[in-house]
C-alpha atoms as a PDB file:
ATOM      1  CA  UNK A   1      -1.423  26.068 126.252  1.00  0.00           C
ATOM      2  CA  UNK A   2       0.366  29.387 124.887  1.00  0.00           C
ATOM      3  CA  UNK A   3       3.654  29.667 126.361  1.00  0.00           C
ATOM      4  CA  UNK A   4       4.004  33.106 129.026  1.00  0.00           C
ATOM      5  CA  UNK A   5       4.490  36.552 127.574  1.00  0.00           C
ATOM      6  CA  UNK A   6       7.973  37.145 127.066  1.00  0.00           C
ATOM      7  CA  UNK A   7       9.634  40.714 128.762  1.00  0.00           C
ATOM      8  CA  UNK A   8       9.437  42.833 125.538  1.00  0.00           C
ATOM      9  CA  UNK A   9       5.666  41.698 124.990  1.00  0.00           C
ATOM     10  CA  UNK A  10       4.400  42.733 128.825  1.00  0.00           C
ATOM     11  CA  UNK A  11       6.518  45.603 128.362  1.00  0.00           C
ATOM     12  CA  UNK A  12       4.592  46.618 124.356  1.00  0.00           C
ATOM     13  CA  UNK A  13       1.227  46.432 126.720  1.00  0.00           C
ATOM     14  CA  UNK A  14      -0.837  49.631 127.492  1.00  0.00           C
ATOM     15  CA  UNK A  15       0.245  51.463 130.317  1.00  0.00           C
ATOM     16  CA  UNK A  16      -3.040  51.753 132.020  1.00  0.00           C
ATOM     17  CA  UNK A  17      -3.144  47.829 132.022  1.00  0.00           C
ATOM     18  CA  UNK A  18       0.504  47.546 133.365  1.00  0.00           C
ATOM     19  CA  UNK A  19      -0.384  50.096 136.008  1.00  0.00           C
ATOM     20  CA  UNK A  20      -4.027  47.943 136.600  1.00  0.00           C
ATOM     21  CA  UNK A  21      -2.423  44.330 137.331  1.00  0.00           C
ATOM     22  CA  UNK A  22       0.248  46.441 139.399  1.00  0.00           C
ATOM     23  CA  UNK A  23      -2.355  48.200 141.585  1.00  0.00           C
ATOM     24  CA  UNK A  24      -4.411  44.763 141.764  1.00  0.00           C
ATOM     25  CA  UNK A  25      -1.535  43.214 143.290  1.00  0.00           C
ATOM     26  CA  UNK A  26      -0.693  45.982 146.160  1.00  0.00           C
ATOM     27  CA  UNK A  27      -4.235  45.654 146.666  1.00  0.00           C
ATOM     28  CA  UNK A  28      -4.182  42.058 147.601  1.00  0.00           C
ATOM     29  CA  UNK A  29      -1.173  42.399 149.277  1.00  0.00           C
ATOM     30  CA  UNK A  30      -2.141  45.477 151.623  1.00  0.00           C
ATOM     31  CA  UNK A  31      -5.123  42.907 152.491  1.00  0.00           C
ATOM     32  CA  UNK A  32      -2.763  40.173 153.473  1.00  0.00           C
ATOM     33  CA  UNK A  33      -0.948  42.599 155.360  1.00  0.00           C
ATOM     34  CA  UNK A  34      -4.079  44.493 156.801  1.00  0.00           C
ATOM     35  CA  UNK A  35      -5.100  40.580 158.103  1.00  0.00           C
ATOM     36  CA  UNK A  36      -1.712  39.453 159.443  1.00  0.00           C
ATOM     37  CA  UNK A  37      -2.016  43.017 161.493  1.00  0.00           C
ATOM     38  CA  UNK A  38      -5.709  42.165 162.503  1.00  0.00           C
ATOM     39  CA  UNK A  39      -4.837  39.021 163.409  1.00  0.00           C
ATOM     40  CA  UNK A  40      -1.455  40.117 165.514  1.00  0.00           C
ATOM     41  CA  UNK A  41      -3.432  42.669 167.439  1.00  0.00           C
ATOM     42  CA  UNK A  42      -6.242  39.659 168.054  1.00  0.00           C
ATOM     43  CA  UNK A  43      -3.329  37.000 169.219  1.00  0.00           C
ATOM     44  CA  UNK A  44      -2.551  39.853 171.888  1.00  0.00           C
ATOM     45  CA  UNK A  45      -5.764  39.731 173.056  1.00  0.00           C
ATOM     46  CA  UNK A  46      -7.208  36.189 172.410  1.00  0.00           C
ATOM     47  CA  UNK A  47      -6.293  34.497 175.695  1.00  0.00           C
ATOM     48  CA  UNK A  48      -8.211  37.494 178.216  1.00  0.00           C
ATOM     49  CA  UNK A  49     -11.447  38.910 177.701  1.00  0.00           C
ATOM     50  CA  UNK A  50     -12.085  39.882 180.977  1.00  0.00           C
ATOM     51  CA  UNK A  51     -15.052  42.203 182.242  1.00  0.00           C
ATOM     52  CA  UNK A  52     -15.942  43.939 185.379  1.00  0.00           C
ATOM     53  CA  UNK A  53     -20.134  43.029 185.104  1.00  0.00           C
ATOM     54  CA  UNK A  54     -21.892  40.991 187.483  1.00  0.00           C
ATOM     55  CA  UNK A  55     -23.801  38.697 185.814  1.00  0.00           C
ATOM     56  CA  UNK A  56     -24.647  36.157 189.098  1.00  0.00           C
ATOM     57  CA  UNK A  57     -25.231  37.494 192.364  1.00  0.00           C
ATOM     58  CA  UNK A  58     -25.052  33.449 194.251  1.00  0.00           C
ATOM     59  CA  UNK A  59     -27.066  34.930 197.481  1.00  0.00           C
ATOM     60  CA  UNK A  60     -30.256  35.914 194.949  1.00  0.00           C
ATOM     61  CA  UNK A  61     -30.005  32.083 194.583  1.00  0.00           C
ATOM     62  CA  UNK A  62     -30.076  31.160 198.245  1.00  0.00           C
ATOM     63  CA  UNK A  63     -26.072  30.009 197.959  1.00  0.00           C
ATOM     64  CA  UNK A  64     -23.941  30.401 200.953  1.00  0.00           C
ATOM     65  CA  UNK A  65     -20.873  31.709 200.078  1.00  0.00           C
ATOM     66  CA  UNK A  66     -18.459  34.422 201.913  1.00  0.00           C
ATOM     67  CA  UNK A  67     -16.583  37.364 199.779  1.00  0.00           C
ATOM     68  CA  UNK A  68     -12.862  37.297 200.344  1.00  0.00           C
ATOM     69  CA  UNK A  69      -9.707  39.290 198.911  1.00  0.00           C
ATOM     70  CA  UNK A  70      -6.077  37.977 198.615  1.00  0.00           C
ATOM     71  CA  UNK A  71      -3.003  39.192 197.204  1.00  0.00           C
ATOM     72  CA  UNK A  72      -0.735  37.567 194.291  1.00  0.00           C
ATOM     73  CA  UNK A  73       2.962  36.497 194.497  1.00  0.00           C
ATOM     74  CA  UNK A  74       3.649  40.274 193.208  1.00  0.00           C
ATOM     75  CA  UNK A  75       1.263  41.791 195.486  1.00  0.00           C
ATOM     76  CA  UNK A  76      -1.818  42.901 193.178  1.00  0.00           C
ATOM     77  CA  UNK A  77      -5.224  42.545 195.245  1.00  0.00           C
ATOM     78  CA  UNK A  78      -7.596  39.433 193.905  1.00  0.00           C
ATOM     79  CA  UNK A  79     -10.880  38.768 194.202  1.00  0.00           C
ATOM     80  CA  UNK A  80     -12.441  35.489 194.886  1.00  0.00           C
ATOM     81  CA  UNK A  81     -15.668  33.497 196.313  1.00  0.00           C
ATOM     82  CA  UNK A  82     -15.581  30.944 198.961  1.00  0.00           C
ATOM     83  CA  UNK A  83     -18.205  28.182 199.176  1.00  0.00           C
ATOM     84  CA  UNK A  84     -18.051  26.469 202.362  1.00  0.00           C
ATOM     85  CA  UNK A  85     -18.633  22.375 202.080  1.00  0.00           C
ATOM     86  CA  UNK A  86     -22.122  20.798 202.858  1.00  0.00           C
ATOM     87  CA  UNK A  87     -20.834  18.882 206.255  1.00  0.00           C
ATOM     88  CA  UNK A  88     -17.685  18.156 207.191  1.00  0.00           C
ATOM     89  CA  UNK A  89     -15.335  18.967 203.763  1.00  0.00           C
ATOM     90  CA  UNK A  90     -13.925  16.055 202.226  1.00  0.00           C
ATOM     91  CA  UNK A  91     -11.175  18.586 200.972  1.00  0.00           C
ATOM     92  CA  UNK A  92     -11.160  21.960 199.255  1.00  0.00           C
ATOM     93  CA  UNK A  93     -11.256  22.293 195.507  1.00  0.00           C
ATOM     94  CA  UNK A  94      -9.604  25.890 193.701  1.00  0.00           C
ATOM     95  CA  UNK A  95     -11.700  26.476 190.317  1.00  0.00           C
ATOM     96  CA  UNK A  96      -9.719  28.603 187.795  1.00  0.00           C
ATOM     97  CA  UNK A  97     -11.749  29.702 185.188  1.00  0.00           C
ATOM     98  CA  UNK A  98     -11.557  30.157 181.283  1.00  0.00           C
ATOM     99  CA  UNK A  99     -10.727  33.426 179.593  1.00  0.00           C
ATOM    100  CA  UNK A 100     -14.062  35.994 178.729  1.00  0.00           C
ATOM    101  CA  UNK A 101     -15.840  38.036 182.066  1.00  0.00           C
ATOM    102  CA  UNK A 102     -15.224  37.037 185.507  1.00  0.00           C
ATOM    103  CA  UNK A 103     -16.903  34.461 188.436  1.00  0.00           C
ATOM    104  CA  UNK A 104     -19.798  35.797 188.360  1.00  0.00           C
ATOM    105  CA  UNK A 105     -20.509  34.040 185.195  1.00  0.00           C
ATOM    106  CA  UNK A 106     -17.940  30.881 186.326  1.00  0.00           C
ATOM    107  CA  UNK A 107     -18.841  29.987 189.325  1.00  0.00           C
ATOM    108  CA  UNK A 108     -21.534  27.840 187.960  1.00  0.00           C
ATOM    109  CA  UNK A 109     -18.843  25.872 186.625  1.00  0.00           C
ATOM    110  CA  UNK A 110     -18.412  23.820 189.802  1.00  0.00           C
ATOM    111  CA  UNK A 111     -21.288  24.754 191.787  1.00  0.00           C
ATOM    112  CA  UNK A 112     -21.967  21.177 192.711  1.00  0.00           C
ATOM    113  CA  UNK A 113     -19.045  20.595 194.561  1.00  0.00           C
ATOM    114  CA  UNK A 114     -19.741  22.010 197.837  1.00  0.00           C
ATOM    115  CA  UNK A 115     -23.101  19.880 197.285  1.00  0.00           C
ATOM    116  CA  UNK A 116     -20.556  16.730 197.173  1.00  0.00           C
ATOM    117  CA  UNK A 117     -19.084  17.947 200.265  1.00  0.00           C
ATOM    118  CA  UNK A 118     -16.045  20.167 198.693  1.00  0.00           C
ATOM    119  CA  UNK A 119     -15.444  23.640 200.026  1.00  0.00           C
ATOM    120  CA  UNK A 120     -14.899  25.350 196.827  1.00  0.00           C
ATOM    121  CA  UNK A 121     -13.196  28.382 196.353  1.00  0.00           C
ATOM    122  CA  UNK A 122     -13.748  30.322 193.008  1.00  0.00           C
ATOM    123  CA  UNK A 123     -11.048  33.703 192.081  1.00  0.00           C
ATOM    124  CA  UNK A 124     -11.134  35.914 189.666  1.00  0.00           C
ATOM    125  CA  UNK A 125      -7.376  36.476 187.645  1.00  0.00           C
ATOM    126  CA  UNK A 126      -5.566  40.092 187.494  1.00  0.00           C
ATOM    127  CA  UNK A 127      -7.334  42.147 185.601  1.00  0.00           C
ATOM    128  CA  UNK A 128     -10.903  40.209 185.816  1.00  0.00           C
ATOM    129  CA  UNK A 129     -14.381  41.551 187.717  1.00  0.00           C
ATOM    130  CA  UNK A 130     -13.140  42.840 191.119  1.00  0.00           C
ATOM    131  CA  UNK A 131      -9.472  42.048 191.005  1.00  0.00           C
ATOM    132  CA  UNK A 132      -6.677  44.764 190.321  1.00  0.00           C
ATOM    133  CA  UNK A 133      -4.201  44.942 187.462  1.00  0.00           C
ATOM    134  CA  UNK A 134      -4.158  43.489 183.740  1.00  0.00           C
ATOM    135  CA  UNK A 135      -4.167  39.723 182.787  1.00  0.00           C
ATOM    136  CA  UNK A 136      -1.005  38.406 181.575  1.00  0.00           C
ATOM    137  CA  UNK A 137       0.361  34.664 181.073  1.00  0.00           C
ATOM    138  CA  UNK A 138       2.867  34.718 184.094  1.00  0.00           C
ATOM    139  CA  UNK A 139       0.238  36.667 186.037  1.00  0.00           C
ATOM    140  CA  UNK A 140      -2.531  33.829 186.111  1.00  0.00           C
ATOM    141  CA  UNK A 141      -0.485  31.921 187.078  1.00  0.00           C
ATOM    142  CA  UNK A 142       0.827  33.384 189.969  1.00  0.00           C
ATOM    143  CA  UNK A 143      -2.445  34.184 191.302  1.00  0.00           C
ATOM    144  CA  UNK A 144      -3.619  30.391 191.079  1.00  0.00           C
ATOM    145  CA  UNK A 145      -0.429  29.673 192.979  1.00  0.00           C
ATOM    146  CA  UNK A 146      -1.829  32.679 195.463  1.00  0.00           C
ATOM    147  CA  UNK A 147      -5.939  30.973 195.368  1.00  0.00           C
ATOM    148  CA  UNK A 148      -4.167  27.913 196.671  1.00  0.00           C
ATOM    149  CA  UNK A 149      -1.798  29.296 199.074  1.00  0.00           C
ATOM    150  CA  UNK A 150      -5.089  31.811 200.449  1.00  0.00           C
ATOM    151  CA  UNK A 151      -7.152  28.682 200.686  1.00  0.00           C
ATOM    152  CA  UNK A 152      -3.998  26.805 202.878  1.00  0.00           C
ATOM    153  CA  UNK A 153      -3.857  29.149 205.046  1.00  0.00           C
ATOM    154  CA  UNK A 154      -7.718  29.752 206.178  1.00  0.00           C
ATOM    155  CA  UNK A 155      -8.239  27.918 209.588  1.00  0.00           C
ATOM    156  CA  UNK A 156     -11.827  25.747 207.641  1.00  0.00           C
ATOM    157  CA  UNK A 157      -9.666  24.430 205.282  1.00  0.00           C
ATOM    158  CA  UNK A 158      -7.006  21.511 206.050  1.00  0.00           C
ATOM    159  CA  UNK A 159      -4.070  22.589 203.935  1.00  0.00           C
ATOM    160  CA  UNK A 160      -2.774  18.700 202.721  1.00  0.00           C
ATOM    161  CA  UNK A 161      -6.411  18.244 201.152  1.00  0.00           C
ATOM    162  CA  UNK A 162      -6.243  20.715 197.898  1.00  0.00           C
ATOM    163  CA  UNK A 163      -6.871  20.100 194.483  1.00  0.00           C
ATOM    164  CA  UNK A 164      -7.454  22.156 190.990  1.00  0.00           C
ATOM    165  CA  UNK A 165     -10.115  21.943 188.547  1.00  0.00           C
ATOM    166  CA  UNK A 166      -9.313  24.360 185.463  1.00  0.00           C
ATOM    167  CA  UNK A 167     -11.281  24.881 182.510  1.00  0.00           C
ATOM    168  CA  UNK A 168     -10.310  26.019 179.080  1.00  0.00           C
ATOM    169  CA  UNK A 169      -7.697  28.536 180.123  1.00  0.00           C
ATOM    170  CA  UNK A 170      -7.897  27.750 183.706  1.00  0.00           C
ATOM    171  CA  UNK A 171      -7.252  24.350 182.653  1.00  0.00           C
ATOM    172  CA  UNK A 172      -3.726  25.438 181.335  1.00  0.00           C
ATOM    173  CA  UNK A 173      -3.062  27.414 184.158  1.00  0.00           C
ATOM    174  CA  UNK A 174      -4.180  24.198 186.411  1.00  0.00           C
ATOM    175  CA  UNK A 175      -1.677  22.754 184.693  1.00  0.00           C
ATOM    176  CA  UNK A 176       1.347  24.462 185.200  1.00  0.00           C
ATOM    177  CA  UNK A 177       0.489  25.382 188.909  1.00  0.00           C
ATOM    178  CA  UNK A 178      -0.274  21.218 189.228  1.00  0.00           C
ATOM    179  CA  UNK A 179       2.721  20.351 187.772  1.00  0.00           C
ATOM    180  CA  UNK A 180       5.111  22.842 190.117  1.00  0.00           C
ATOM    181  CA  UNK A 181       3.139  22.191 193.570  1.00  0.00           C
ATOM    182  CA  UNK A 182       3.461  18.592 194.816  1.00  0.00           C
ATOM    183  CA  UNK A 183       1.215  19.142 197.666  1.00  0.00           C
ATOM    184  CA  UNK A 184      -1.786  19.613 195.280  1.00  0.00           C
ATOM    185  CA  UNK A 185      -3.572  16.404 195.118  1.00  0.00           C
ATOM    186  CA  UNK A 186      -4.804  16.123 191.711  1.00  0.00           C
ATOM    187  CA  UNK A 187      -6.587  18.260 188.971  1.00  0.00           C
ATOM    188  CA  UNK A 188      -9.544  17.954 186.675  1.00  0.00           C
ATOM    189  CA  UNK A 189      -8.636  19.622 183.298  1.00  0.00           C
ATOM    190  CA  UNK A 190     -11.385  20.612 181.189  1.00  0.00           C
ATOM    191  CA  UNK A 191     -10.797  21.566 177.569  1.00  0.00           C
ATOM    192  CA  UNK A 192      -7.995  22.710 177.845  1.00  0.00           C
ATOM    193  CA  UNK A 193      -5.357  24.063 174.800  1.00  0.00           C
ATOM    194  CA  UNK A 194      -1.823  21.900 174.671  1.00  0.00           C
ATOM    195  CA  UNK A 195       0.280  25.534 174.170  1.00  0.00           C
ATOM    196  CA  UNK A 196      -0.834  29.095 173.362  1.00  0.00           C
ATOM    197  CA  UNK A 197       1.219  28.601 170.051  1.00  0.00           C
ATOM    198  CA  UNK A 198      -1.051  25.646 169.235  1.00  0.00           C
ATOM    199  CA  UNK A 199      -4.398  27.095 170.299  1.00  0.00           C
ATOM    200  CA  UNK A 200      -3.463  30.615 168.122  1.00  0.00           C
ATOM    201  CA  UNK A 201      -3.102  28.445 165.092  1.00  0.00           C
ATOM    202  CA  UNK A 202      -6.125  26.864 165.606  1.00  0.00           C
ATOM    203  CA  UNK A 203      -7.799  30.521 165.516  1.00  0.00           C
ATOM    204  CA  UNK A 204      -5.662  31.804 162.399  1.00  0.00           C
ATOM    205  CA  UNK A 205      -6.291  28.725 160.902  1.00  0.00           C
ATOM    206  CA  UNK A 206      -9.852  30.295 160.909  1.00  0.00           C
ATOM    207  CA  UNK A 207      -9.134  32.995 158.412  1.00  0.00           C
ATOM    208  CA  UNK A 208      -9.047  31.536 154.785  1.00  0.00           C
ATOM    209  CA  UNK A 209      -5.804  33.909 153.441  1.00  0.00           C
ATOM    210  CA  UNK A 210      -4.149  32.898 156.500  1.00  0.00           C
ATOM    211  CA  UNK A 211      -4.611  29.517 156.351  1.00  0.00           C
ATOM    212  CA  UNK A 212      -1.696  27.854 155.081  1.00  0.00           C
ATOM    213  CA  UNK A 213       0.495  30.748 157.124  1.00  0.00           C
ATOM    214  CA  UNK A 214      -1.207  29.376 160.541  1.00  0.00           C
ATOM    215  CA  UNK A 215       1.535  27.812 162.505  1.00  0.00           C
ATOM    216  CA  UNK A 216       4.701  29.708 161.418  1.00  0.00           C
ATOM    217  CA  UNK A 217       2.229  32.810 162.504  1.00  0.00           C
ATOM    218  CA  UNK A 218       1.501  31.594 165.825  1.00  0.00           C
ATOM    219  CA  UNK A 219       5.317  31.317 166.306  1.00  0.00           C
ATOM    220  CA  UNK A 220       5.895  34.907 165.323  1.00  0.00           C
ATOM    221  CA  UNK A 221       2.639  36.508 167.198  1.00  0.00           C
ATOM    222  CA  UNK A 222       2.978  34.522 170.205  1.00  0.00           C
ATOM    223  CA  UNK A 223       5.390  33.878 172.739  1.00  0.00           C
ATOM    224  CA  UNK A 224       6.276  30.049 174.397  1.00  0.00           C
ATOM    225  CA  UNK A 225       6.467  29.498 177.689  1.00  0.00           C
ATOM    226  CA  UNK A 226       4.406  27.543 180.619  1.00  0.00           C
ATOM    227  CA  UNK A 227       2.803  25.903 178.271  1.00  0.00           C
ATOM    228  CA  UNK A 228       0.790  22.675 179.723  1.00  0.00           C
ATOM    229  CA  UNK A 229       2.054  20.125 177.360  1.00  0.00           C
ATOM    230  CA  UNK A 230       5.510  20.753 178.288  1.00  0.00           C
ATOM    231  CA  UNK A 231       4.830  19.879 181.845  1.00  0.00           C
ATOM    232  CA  UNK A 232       1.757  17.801 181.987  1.00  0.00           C
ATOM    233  CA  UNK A 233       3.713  14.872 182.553  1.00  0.00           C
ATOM    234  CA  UNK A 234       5.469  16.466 185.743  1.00  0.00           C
ATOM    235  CA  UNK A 235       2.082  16.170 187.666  1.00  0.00           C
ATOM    236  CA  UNK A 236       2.127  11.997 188.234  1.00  0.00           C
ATOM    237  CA  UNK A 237       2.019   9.933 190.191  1.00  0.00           C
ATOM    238  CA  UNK A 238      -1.143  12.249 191.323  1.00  0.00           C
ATOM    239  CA  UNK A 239      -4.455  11.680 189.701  1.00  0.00           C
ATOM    240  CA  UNK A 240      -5.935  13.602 186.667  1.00  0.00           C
ATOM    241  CA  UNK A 241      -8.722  13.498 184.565  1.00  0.00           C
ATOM    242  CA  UNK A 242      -9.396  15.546 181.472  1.00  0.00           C
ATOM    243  CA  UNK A 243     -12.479  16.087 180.001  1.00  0.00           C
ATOM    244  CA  UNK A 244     -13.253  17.806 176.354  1.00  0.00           C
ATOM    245  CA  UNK A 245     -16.902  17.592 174.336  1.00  0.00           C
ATOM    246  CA  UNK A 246     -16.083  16.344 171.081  1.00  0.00           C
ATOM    247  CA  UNK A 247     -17.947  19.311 169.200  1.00  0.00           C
ATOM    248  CA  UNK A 248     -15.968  22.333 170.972  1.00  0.00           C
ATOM    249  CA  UNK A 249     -14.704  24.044 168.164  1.00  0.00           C
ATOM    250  CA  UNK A 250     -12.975  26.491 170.566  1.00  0.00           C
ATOM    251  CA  UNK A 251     -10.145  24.003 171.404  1.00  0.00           C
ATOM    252  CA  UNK A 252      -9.881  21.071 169.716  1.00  0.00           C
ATOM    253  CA  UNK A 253     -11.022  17.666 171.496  1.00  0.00           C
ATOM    254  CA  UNK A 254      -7.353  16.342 170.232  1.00  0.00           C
ATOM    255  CA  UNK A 255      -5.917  18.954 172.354  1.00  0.00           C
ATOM    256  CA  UNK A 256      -7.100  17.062 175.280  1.00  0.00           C
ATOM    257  CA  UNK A 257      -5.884  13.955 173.789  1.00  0.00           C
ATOM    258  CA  UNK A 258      -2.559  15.092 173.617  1.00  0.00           C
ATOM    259  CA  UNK A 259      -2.198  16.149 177.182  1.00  0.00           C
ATOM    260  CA  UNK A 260      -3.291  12.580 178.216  1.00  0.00           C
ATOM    261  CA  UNK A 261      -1.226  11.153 175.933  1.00  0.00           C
ATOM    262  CA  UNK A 262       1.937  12.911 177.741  1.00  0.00           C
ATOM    263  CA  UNK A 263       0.650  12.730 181.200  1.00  0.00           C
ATOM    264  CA  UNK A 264       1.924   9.801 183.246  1.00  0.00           C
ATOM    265  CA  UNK A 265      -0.507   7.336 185.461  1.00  0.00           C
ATOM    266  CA  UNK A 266      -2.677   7.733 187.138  1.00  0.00           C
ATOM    267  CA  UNK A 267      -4.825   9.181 184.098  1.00  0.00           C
ATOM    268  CA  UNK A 268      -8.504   9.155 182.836  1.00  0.00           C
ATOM    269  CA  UNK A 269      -9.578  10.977 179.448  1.00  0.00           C
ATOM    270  CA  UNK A 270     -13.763  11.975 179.198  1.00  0.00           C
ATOM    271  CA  UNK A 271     -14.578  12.641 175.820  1.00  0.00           C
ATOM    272  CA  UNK A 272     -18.128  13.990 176.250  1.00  0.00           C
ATOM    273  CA  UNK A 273     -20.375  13.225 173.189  1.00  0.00           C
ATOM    274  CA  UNK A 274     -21.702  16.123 171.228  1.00  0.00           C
ATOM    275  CA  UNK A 275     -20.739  18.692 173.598  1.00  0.00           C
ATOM    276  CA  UNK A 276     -18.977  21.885 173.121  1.00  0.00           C
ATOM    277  CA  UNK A 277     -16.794  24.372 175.174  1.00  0.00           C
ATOM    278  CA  UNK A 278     -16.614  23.713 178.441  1.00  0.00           C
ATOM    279  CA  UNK A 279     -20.078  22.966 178.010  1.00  0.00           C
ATOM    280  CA  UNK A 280     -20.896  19.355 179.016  1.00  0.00           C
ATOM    281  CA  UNK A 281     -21.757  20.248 182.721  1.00  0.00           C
ATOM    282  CA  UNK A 282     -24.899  22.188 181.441  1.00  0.00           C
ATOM    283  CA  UNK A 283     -25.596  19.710 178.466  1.00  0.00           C
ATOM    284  CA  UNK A 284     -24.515  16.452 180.548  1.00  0.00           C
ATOM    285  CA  UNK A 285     -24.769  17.556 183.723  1.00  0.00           C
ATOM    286  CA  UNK A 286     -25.714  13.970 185.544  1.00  0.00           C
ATOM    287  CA  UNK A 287     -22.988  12.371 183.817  1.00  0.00           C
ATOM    288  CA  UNK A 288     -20.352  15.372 184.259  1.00  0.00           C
ATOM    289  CA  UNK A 289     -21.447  15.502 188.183  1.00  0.00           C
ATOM    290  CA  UNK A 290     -20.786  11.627 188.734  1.00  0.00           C
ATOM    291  CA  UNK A 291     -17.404  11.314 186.826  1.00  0.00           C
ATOM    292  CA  UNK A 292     -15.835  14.798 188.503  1.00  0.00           C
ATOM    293  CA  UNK A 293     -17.254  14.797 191.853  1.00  0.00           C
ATOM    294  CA  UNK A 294     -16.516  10.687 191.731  1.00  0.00           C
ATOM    295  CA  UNK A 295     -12.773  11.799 190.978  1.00  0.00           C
ATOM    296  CA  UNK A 296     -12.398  14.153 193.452  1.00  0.00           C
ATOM    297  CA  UNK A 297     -14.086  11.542 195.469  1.00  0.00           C
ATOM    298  CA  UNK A 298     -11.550   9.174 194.715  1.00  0.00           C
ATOM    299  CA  UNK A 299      -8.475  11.655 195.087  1.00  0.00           C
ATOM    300  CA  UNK A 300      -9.263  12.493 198.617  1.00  0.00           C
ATOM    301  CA  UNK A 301     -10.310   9.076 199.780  1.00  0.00           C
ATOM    302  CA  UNK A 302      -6.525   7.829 199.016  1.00  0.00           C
ATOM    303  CA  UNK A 303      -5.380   9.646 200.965  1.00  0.00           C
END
């Protein structure tokens, strides 16, 4: 191997090939840079993709359900969907759904609760379908906290019977409201991220040039804070159960693991086989039926 070109050799070297490596270089550079801004605008973004289309209408379907508005802790106007219980309600469950359009793509996501004799009430964050505002971390969670206070106070509902069922972002949001409200009576978290840190690395870690830059990134492009993993554990001694298909390649499956890992008893951990995002109701629906309406089951029968 020849030894490196000493200073007085790369300087005896054409200029137009000096001035070529030197130009390569930017150029690879202004891509890095280009990316890392991409990606930074992306991070901004990658938690709400809301949209205002109705993609559902539940009464084309023959579903009962009733129409309601509430307001959040900070007063913006939310929209939600009530589905009363089939016979007398075991309890009432609040669904807070993942991150892209609005319930009238989610509500599917629990639709056999009220089945299982569950009023159900789905909402619809700032910022998503018929609600007012923009989406922002502290904001979901505020109007989960407002979905469960709304559902309290509605003379059908018996206030000491509530419990959360959150998937993918709603499942962090579950979370957090879980862990700060001991009246709720237990939550069903389904693939859901451990932090917002940890599930942007997961996306950077998507981009080849950013690869080995993924976690110190995350750190720079997005804040901490009410982040599930640092208060999973808070929610015990009420019941959860986490579920995650073991192909999502949205959130990882050991995201889930984590969070049961740090939660306290009473704890159960479904890893679905071979299903993806929030997916295993649709691709296992007889087993995801029996082992979430048999928890809820469970959670309201203790008491």
């Amino acid at each position: 191997m020849s030894p490196p070109p000493s200073r007085s050799e790369r300087a005896r070297r054409p200029v137009w090939l000096r001035c070529l490596r030197a130009a390569a270089r930017l150029a690879i550079l202004l891509v890095v840079i280009l990316a890392v801004i991409s990606v930074s605008s992306c991070c901004d973004r990658l938690f709400y993709y809301p949209d205002h289309i109705e993609h559902s209408d539940p009464a084309q379907q023959g579903v009962r359900f009733e129409r309601v508005t509430f307001t959040s802790e900070d007063g913006t106007r939310l929209s939600g969907w009530f589905f009363p219980a089939a016979g007398p309600a075991k309890g009432t469950i609040v669904h807070c759904h993942g991150n892209a359009q609005n319930i009238t793509s989610h509500w599917r996501g629990g639709d056999f609760l009220p089945e299982r004799g569950f009023h159900l009430l789905v909402f619809d964050y700032r910022g998503y379908g018929a609600s007012d505002g923009s989406p922002t971390r502290r904001g979901t969670v505020m109007d989960a906290r407002a979905a469960v206070a709304y559902v309290r106070g509605r003379p059908d509902v018996d206030p000491r019977r509530v419990a959360l069922f959150g998937q993918s972002l709603g499942g962090a949001v579950a979370v957090v409201v879980a862990a700060g409200d001991p009246r709720i009576k237990g939550a069903v978290i389904d693939s859901a991220f451990t932090s917002y840190q940890a599930e942007a690395a997961h996306v950077l870690r998507r981009t080849v040039l950013l690869y080995p830059l993924a976690w110190p990134l995350s750190r720079l492009l997005v804040s901490s804070g009410l982040d599930p993993i640092d208060c999973v554990d808070r929610i015990s001694p009420r019941p959860l159960l986490f579920v995650h298909g073991t192909r999502d390649r949205v959130v990882p499956p050991e995201m889930s693991r984590e969070l049961a890992a740090r939660a306290k008893e009473p704890k159960q951990l479904w890893l679905a086989e071979g299903a993806t995002h929030i997916a295993a109701l649709f691709q296992q629906r007889q087993d995801y039926v029996r082992t979430v309406g048999g928890f809820f089951d469970k959670v309201f029968a203790a008491e």
